[in-house]
PDB file of N, CA and C in Angstrom:
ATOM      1  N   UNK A   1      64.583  18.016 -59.176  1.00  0.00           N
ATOM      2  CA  UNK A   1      65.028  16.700 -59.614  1.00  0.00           C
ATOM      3  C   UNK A   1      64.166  16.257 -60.793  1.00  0.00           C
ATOM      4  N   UNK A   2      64.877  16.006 -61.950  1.00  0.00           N
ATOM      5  CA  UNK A   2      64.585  15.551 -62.974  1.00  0.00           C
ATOM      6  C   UNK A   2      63.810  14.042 -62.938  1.00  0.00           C
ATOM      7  N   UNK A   3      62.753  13.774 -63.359  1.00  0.00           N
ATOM      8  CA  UNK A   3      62.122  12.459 -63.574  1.00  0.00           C
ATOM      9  C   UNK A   3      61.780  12.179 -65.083  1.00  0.00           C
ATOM     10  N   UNK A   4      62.529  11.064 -64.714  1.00  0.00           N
ATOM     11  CA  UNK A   4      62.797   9.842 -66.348  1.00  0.00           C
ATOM     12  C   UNK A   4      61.269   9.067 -66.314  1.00  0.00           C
ATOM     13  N   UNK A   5      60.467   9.468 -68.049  1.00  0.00           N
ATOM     14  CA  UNK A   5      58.884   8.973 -67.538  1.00  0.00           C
ATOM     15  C   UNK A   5      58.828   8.398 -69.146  1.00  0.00           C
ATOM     16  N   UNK A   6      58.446   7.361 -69.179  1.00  0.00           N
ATOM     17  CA  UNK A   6      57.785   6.506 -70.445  1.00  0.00           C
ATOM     18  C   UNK A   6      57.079   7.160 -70.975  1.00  0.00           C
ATOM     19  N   UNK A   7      57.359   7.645 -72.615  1.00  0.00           N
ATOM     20  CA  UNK A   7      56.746   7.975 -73.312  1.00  0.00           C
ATOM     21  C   UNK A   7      55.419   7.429 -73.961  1.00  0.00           C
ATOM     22  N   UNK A   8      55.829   6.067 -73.929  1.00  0.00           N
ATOM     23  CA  UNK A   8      54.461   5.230 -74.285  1.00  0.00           C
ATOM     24  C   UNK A   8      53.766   5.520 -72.834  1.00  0.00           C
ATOM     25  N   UNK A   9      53.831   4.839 -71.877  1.00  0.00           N
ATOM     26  CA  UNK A   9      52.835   5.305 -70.901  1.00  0.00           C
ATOM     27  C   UNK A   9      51.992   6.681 -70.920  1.00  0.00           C
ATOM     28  N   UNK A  10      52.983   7.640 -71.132  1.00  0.00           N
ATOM     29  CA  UNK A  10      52.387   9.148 -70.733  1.00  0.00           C
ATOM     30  C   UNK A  10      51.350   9.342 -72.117  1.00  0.00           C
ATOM     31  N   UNK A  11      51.437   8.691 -73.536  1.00  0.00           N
ATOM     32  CA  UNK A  11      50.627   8.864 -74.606  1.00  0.00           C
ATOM     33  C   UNK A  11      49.332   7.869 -73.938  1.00  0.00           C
ATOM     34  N   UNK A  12      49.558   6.506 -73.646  1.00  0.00           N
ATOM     35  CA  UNK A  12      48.204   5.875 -73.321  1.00  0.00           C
ATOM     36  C   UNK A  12      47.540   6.525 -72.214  1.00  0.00           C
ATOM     37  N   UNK A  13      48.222   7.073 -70.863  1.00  0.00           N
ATOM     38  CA  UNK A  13      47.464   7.331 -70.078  1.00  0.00           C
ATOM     39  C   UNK A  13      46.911   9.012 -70.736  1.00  0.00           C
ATOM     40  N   UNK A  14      47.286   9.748 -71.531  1.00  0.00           N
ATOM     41  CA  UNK A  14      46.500  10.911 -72.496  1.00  0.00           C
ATOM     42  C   UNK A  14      45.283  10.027 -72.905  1.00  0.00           C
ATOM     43  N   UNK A  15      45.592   9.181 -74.157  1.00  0.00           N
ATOM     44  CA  UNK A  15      44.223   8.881 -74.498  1.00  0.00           C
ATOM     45  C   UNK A  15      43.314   7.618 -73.586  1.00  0.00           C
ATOM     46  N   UNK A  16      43.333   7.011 -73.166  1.00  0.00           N
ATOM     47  CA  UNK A  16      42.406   6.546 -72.043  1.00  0.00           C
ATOM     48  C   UNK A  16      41.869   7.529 -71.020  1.00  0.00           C
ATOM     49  N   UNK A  17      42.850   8.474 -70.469  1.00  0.00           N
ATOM     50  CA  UNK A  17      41.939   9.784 -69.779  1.00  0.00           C
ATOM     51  C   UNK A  17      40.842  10.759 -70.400  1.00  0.00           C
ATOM     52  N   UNK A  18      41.017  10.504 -72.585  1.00  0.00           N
ATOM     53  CA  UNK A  18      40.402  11.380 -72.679  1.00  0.00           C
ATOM     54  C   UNK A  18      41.229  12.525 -72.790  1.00  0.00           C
ATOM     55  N   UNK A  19      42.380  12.989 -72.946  1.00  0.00           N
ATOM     56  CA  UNK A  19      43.133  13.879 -73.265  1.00  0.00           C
ATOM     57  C   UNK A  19      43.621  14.426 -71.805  1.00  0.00           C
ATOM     58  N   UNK A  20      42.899  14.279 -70.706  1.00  0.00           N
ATOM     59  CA  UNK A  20      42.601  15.055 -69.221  1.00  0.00           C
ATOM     60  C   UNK A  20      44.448  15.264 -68.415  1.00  0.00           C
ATOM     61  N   UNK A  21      44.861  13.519 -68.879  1.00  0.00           N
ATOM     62  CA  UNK A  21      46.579  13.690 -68.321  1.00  0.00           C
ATOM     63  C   UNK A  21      47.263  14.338 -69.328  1.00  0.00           C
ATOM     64  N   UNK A  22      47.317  14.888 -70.218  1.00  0.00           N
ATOM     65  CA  UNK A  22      48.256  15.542 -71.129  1.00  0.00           C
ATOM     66  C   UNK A  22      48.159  17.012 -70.305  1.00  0.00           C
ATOM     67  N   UNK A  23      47.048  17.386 -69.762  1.00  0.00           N
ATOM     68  CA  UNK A  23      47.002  18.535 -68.694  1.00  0.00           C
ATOM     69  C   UNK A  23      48.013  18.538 -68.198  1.00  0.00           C
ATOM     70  N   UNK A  24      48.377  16.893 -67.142  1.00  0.00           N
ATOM     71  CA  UNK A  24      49.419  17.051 -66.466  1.00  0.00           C
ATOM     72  C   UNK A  24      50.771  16.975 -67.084  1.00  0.00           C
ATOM     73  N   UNK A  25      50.759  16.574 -68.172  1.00  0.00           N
ATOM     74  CA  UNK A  25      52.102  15.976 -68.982  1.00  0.00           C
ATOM     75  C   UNK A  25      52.375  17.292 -69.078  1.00  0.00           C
ATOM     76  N   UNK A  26      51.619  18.370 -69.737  1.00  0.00           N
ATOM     77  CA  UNK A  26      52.254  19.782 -70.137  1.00  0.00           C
ATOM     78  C   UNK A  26      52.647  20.553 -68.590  1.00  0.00           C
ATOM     79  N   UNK A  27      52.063  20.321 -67.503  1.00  0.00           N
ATOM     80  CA  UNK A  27      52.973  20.849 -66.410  1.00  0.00           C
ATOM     81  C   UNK A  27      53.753  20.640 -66.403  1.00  0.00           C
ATOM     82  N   UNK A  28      54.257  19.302 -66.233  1.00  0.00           N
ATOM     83  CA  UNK A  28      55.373  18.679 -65.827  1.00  0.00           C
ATOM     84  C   UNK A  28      56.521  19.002 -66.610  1.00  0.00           C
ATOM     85  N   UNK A  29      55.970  19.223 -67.968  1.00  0.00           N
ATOM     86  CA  UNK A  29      56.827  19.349 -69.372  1.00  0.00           C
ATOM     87  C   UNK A  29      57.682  20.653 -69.120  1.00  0.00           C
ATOM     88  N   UNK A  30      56.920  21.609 -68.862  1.00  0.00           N
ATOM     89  CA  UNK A  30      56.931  23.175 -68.212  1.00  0.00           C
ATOM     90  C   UNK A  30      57.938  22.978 -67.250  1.00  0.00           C
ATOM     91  N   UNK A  31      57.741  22.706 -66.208  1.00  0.00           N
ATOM     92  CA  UNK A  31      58.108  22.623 -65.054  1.00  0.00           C
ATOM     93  C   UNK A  31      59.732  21.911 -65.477  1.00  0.00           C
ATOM     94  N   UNK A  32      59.925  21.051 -65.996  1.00  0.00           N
ATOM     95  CA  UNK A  32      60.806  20.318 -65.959  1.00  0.00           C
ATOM     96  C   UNK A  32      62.167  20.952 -67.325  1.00  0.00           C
ATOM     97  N   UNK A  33      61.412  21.344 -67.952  1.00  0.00           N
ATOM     98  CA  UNK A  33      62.506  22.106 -69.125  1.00  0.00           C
ATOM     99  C   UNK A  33      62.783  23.878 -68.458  1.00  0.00           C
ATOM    100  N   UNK A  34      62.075  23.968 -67.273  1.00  0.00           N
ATOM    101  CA  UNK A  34      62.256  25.219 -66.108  1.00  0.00           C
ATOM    102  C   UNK A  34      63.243  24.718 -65.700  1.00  0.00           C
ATOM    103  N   UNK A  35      63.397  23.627 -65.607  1.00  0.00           N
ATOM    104  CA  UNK A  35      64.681  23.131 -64.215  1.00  0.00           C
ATOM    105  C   UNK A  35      65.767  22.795 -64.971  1.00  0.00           C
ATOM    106  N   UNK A  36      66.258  22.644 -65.810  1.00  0.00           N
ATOM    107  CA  UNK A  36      66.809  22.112 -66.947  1.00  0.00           C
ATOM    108  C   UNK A  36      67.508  23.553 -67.296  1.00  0.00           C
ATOM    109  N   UNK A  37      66.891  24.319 -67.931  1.00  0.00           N
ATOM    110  CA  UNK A  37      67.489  25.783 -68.107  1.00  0.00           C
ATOM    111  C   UNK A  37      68.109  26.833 -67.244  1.00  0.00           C
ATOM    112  N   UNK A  38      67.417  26.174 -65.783  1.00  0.00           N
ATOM    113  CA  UNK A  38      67.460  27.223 -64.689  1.00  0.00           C
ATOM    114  C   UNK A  38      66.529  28.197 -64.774  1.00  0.00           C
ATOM    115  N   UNK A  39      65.283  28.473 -65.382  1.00  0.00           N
ATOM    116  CA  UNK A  39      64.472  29.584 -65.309  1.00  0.00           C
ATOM    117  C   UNK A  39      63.484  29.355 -64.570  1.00  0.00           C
ATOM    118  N   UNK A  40      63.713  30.304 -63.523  1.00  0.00           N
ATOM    119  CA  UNK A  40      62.749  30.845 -62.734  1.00  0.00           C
ATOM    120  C   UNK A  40      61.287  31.102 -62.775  1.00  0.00           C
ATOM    121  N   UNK A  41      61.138  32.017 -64.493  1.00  0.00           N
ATOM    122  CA  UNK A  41      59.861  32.510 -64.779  1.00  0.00           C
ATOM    123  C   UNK A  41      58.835  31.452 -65.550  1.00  0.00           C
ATOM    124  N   UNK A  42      59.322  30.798 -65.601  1.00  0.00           N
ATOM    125  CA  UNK A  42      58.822  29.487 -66.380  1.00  0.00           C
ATOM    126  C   UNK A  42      57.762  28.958 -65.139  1.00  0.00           C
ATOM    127  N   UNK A  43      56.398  28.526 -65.367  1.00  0.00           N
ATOM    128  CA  UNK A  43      56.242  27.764 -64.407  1.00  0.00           C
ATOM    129  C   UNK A  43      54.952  26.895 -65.253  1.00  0.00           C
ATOM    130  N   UNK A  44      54.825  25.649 -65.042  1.00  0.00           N
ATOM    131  CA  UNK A  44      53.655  24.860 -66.020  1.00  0.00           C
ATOM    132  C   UNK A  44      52.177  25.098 -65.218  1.00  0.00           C
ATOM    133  N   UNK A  45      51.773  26.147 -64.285  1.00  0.00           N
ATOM    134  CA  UNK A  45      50.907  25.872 -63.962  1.00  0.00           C
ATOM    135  C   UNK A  45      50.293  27.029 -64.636  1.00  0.00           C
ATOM    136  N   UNK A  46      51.059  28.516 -64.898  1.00  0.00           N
ATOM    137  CA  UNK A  46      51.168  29.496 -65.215  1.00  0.00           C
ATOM    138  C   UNK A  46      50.726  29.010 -66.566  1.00  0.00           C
ATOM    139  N   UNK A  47      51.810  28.528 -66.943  1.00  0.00           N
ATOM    140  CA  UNK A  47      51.554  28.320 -69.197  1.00  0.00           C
ATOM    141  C   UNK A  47      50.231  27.635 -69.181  1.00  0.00           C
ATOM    142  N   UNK A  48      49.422  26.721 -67.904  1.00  0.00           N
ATOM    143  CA  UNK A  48      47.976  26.043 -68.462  1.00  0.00           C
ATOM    144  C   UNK A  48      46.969  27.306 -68.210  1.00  0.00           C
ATOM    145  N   UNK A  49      47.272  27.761 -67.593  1.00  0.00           N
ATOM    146  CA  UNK A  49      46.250  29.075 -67.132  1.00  0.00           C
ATOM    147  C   UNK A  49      46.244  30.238 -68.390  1.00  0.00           C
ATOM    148  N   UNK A  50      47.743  30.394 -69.026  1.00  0.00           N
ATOM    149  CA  UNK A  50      47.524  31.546 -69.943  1.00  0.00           C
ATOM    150  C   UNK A  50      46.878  30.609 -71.159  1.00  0.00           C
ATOM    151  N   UNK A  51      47.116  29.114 -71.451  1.00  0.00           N
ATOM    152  CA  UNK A  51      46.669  28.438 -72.419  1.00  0.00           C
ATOM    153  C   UNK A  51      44.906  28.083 -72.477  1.00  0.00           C
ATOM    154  N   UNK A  52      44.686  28.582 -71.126  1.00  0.00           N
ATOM    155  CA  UNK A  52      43.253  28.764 -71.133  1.00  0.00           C
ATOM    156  C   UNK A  52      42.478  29.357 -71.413  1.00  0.00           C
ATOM    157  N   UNK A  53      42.960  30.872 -70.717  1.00  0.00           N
ATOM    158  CA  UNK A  53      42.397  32.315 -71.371  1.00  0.00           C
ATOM    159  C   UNK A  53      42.579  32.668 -72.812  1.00  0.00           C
ATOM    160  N   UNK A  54      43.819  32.300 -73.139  1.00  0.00           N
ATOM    161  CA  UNK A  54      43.615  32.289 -74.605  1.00  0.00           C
ATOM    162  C   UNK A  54      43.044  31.311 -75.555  1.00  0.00           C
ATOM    163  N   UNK A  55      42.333  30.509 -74.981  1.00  0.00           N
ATOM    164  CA  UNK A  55      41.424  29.487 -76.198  1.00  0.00           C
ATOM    165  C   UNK A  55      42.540  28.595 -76.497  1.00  0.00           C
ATOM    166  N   UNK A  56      43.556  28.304 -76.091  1.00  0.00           N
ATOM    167  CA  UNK A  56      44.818  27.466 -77.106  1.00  0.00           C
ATOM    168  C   UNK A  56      45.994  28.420 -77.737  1.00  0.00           C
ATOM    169  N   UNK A  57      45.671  29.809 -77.953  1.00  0.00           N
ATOM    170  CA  UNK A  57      46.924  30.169 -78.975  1.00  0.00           C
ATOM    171  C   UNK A  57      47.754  30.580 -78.219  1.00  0.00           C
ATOM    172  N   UNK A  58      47.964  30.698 -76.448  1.00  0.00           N
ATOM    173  CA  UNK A  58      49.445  30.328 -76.256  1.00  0.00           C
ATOM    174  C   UNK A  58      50.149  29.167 -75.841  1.00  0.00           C
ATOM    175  N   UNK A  59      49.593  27.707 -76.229  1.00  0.00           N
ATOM    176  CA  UNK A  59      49.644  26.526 -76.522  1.00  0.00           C
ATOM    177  C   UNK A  59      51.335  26.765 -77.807  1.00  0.00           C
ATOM    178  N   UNK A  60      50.444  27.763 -78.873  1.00  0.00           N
ATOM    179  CA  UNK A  60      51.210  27.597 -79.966  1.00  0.00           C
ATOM    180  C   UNK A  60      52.922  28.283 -79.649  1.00  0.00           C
ATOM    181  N   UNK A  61      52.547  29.560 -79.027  1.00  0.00           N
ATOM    182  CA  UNK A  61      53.944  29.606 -78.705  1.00  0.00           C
ATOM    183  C   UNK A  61      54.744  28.670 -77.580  1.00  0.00           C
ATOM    184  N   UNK A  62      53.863  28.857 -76.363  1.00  0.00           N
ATOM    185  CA  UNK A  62      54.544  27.723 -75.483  1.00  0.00           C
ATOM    186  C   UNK A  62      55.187  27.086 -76.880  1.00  0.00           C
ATOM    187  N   UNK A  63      54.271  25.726 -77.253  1.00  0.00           N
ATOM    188  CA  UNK A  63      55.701  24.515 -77.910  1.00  0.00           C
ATOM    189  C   UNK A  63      57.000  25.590 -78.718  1.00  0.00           C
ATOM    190  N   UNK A  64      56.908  26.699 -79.331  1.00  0.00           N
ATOM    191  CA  UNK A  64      58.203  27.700 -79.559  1.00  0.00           C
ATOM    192  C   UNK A  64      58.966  27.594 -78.672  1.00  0.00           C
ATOM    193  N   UNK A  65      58.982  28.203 -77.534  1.00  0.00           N
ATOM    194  CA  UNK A  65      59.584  28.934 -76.574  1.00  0.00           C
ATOM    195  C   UNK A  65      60.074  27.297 -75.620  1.00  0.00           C
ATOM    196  N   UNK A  66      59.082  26.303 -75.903  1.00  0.00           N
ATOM    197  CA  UNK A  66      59.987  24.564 -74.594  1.00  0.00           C
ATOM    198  C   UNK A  66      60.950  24.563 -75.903  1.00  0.00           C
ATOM    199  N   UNK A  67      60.890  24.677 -77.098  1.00  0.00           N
ATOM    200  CA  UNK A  67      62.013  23.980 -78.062  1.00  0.00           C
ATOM    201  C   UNK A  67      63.313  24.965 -77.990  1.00  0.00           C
ATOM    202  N   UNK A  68      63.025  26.234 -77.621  1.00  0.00           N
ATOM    203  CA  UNK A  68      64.120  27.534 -77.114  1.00  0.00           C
ATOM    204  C   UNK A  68      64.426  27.232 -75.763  1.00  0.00           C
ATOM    205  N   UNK A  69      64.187  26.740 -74.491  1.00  0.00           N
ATOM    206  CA  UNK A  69      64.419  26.570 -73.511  1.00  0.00           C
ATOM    207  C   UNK A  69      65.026  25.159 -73.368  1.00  0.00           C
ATOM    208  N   UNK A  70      64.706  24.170 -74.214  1.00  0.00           N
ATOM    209  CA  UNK A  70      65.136  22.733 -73.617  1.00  0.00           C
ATOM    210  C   UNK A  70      66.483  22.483 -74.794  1.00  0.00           C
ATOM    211  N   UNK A  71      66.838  23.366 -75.848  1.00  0.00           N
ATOM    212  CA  UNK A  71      67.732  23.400 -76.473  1.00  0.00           C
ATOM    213  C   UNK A  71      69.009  24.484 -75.086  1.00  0.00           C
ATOM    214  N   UNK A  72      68.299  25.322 -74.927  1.00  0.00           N
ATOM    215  CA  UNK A  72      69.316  26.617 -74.423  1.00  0.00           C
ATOM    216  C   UNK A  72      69.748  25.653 -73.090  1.00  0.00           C
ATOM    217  N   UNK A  73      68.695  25.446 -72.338  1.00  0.00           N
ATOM    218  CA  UNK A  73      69.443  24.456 -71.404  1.00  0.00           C
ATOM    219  C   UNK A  73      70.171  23.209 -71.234  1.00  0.00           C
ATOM    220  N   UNK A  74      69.395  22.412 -72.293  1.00  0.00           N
ATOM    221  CA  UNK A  74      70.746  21.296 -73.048  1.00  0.00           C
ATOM    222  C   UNK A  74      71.917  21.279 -72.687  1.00  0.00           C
ATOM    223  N   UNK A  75      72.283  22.696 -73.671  1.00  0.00           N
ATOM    224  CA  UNK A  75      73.358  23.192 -74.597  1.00  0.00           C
ATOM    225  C   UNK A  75      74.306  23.548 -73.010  1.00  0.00           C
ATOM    226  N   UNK A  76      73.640  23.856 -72.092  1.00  0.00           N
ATOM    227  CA  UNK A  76      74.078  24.604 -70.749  1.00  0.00           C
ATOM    228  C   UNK A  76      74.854  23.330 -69.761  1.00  0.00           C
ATOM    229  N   UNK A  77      73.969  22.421 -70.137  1.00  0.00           N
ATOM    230  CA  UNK A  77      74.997  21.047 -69.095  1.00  0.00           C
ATOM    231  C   UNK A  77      75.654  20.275 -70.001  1.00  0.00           C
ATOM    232  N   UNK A  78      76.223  20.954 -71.340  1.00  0.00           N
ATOM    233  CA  UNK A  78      76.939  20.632 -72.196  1.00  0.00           C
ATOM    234  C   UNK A  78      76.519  18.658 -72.779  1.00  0.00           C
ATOM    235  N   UNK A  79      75.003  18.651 -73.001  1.00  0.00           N
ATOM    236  CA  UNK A  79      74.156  17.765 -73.666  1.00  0.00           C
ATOM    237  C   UNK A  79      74.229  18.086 -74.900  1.00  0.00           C
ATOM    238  N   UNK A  80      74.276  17.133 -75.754  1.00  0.00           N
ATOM    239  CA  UNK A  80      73.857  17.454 -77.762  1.00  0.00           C
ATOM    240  C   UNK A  80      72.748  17.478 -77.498  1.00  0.00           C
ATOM    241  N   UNK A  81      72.531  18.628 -78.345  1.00  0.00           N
ATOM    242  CA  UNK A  81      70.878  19.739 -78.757  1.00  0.00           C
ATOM    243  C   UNK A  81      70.729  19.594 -79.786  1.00  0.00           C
ATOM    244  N   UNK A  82      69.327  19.306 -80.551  1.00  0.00           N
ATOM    245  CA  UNK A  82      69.286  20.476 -81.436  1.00  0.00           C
ATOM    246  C   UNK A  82      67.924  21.674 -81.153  1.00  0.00           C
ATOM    247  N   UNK A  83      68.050  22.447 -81.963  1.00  0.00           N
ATOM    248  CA  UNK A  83      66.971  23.578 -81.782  1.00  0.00           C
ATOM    249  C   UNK A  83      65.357  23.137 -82.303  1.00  0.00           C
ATOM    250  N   UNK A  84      64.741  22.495 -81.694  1.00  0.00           N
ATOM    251  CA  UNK A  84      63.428  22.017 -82.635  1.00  0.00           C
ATOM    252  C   UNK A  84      62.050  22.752 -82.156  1.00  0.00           C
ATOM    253  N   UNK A  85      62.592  24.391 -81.997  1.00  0.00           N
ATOM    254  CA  UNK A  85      61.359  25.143 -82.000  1.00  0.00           C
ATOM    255  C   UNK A  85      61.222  25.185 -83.211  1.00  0.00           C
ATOM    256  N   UNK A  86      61.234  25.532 -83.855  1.00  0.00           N
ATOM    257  CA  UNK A  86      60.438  25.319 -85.327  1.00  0.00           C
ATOM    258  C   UNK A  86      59.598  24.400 -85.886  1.00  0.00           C
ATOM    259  N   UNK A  87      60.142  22.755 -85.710  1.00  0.00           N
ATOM    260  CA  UNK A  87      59.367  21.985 -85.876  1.00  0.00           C
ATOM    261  C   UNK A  87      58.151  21.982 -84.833  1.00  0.00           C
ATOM    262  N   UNK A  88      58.168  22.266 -83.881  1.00  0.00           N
ATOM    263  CA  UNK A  88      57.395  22.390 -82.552  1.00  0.00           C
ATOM    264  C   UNK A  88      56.367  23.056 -83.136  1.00  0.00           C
ATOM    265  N   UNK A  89      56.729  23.990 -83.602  1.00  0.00           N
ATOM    266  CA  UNK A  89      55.356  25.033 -83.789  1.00  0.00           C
ATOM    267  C   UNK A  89      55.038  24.880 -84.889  1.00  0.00           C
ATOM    268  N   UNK A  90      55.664  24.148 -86.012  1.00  0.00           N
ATOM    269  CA  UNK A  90      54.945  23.835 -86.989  1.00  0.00           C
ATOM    270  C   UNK A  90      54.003  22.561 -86.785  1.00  0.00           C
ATOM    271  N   UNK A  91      54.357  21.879 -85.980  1.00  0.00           N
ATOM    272  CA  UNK A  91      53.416  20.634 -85.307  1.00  0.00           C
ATOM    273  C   UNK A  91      52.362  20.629 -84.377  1.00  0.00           C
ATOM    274  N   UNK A  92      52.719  22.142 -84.028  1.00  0.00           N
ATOM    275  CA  UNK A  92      51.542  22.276 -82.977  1.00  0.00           C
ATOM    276  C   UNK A  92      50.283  23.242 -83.954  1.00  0.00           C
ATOM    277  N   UNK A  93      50.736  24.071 -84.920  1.00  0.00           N
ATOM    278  CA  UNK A  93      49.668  24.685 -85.973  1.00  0.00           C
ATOM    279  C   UNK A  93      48.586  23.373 -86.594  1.00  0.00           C
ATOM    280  N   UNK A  94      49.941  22.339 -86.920  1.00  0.00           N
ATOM    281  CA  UNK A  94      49.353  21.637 -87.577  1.00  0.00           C
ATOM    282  C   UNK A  94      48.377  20.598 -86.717  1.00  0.00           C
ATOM    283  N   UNK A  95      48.028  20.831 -85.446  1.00  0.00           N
ATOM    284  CA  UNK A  95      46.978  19.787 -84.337  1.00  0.00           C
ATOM    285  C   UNK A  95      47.964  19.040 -83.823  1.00  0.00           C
ATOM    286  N   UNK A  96      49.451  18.671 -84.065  1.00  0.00           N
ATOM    287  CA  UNK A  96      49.837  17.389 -83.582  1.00  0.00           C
ATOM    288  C   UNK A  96      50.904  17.754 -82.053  1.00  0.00           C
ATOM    289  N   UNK A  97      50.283  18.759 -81.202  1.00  0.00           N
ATOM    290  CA  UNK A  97      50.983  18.428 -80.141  1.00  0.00           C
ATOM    291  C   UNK A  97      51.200  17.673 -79.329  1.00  0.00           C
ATOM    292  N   UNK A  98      50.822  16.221 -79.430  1.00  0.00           N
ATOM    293  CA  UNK A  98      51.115  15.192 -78.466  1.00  0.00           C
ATOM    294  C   UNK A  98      52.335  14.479 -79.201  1.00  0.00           C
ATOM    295  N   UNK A  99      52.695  15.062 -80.759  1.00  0.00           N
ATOM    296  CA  UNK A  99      54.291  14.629 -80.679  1.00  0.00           C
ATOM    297  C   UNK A  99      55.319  15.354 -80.463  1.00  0.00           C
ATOM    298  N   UNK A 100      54.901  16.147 -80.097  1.00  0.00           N
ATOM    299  CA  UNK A 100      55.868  17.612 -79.466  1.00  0.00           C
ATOM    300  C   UNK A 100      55.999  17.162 -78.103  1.00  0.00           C
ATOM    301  N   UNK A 101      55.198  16.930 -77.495  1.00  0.00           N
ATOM    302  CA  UNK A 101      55.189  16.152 -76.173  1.00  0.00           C
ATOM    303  C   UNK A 101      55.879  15.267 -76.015  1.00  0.00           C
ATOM    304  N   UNK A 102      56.383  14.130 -76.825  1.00  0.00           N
ATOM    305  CA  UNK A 102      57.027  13.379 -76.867  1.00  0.00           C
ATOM    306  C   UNK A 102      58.676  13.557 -77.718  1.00  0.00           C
ATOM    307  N   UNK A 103      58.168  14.234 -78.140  1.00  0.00           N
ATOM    308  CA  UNK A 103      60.067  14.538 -78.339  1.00  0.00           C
ATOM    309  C   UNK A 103      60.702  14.977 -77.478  1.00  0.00           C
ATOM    310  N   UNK A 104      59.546  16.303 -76.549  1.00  0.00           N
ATOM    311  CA  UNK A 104      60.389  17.438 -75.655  1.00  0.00           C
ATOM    312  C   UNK A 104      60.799  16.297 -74.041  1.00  0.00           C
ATOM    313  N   UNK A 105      59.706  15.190 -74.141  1.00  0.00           N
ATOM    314  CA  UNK A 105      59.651  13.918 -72.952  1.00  0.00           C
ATOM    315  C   UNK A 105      61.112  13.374 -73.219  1.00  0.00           C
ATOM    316  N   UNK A 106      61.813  13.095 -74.559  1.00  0.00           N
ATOM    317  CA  UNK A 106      62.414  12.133 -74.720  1.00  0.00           C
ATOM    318  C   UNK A 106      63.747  13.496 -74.514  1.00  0.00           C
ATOM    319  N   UNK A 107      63.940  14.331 -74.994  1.00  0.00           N
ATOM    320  CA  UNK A 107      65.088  15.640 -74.417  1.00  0.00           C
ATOM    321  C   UNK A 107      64.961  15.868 -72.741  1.00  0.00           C
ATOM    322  N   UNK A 108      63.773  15.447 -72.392  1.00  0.00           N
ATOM    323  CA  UNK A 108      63.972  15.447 -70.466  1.00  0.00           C
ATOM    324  C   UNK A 108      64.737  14.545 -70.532  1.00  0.00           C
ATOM    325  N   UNK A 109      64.119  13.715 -70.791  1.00  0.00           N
ATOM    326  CA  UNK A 109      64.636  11.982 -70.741  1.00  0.00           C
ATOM    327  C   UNK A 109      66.212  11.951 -70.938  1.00  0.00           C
ATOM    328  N   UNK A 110      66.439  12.270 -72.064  1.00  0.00           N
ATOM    329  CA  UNK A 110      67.940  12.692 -72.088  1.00  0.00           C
ATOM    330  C   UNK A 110      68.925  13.117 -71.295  1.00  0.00           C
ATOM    331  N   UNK A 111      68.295  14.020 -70.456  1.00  0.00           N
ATOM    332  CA  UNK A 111      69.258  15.080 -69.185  1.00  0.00           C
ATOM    333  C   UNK A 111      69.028  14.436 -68.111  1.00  0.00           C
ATOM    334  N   UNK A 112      68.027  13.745 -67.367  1.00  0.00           N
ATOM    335  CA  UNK A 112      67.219  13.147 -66.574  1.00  0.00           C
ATOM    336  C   UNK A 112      68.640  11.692 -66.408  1.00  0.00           C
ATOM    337  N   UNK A 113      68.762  11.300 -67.169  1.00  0.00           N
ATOM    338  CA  UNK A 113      69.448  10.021 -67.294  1.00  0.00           C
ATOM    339  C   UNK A 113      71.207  10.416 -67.089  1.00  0.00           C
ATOM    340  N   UNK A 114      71.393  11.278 -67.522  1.00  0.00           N
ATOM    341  CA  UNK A 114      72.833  12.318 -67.454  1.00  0.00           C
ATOM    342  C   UNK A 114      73.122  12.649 -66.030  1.00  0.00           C
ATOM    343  N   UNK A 115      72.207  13.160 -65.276  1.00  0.00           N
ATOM    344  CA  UNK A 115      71.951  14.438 -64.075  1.00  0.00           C
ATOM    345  C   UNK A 115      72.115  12.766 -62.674  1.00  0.00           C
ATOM    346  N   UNK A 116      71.241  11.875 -63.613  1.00  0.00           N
ATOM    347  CA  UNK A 116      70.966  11.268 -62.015  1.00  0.00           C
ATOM    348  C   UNK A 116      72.161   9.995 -61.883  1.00  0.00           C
TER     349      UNK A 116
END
């Protein structure tokens, strides 16, 4: 089950934690564009663990691969998509993944509001 979550909230409670809830925002993010697509292999606890061992650089594909998954699944409960892995990963090279976070929040948000 899809959960509809304030984007402003989920950015203040990031920076008042100190970055610590965006931990959880990217599970959930994971987890929730998993359910959305139907994929199985997807799991957000998995993507923080490989985003660990690798220092951040599979941070960079993760945001690729949620903008390939939350488009492909979109597109699947017949939602308007567009494809914004590209911008994703050009935003996440460039440091700014907490607005990747919030676009991919506001495409839950989208299906979330549809579904329930």
């Amino acid at each position: 089950m899809l959960k509809e979550r304030n984007i402003a909230i989920q950015v203040i409670l990031s920076i008042v934690t100190c970055g610590l809830y965006t931990i959880v925002w990217f599970i959930s993010l994971t987890d929730d564009a998993a359910y959305i697509n139907d994929d199985h292999s997807l799991s957000g606890l998995k993507a923080f663990l490989f985003s660990l061992l690798t220092c951040g650089i599979y941070t960079i594909y993760w945001n690729y691969k949620m903008g390939k998954t939350l488009y492909e699944g979109m597109r699947k409960r017949g939602i308007e998509a567009s494809d914004n892995s590209l911008i994703y990963l050009i935003l996440s090279i460039l440091g700014l993944g907490i607005v990747n976070y919030c676009i991919m929040q506001n495409d839950i948000n989208k299906v979330a509001t549809q579904t329930n």
